[in-house]
C-alpha atoms as a PDB file:
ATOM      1  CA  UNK A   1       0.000   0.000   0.000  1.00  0.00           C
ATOM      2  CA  UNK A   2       2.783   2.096   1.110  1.00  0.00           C
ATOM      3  CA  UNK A   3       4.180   2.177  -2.646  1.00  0.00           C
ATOM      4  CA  UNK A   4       1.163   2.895  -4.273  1.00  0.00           C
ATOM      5  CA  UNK A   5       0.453   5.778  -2.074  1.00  0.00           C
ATOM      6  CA  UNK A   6       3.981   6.771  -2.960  1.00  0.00           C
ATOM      7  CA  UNK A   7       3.985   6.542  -6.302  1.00  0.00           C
ATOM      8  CA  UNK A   8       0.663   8.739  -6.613  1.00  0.00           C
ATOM      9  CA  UNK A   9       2.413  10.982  -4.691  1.00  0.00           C
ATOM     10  CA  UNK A  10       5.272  11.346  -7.027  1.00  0.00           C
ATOM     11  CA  UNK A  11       3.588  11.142  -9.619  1.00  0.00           C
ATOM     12  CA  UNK A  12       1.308  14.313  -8.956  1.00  0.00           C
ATOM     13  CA  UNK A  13       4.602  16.305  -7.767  1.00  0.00           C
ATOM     14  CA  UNK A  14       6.111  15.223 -11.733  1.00  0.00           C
ATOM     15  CA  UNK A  15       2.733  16.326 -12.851  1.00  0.00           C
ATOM     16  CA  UNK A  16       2.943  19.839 -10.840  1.00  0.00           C
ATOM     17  CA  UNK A  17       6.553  20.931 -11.599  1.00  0.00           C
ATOM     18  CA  UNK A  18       6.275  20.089 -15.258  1.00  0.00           C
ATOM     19  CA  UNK A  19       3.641  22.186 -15.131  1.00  0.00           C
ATOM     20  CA  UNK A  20       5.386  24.966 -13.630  1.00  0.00           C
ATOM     21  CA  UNK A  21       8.343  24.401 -16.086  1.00  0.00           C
ATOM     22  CA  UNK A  22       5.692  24.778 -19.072  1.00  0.00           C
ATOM     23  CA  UNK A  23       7.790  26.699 -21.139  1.00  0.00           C
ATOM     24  CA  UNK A  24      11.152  25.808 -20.760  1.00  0.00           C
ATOM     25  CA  UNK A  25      11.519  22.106 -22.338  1.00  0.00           C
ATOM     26  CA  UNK A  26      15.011  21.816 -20.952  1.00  0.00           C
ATOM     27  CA  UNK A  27      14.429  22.319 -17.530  1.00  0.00           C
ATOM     28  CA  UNK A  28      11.388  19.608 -17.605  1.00  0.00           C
ATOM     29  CA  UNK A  29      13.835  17.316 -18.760  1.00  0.00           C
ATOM     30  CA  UNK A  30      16.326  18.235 -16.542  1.00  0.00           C
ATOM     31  CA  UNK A  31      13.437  17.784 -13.885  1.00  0.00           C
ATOM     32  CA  UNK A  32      12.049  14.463 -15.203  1.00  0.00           C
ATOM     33  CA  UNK A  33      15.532  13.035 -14.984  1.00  0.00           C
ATOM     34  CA  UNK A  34      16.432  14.048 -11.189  1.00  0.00           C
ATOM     35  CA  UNK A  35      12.815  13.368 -10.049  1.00  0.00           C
ATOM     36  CA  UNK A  36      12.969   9.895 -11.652  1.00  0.00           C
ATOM     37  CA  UNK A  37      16.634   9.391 -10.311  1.00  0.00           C
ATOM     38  CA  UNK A  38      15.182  10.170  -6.943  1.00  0.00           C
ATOM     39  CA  UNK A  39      12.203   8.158  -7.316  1.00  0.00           C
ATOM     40  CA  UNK A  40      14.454   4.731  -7.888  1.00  0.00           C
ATOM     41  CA  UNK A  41      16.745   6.021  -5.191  1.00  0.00           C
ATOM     42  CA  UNK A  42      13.864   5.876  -2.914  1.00  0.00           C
ATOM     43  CA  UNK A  43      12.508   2.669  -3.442  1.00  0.00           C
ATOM     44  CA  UNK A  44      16.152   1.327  -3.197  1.00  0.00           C
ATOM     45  CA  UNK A  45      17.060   2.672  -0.306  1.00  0.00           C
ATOM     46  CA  UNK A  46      13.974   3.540   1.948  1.00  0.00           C
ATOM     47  CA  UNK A  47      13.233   0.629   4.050  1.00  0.00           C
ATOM     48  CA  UNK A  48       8.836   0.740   4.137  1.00  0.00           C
ATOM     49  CA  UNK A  49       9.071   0.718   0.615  1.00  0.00           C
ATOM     50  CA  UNK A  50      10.857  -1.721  -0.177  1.00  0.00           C
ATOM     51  CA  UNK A  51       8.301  -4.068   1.772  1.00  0.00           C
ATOM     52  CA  UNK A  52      10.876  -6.553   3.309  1.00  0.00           C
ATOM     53  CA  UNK A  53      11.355  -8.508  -0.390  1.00  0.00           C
ATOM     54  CA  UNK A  54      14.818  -6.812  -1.079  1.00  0.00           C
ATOM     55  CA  UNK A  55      17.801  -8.186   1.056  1.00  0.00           C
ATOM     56  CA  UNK A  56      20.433  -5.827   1.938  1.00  0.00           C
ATOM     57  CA  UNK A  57      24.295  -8.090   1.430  1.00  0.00           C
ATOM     58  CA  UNK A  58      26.759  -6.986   4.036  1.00  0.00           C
ATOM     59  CA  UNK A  59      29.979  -8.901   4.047  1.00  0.00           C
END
């Protein structure tokens, strides 16, 4: 559940700052790409989301 409410989240803040970077196609890539960077960041690192499937390997 925690993901799904997550990625709604996300996806309405993408939604919102391309919006706000209407005219300036560079910085709405330049947005995409960090908030999408971000995005997998956070599901790889941010224990609730990951849900308990991923195993972290320490040696």
């Amino acid at each position: 559940m925690a993901k799904t409410v997550f990625t709604i989240l996300w996806a309405a803040l993408l939604i919102v700052v391309n919006q706000v970077l209407h005219d300036n196609i560079w910085a709405q890539y330049a947005a995409t790409f960090l908030l999408g960077g971000c995005y997998a960041l956070a599901f790889a690192k941010v224990k609730f989301l990951r849900g308990g499937k991923a195993r972290e390997v320490s040696k």
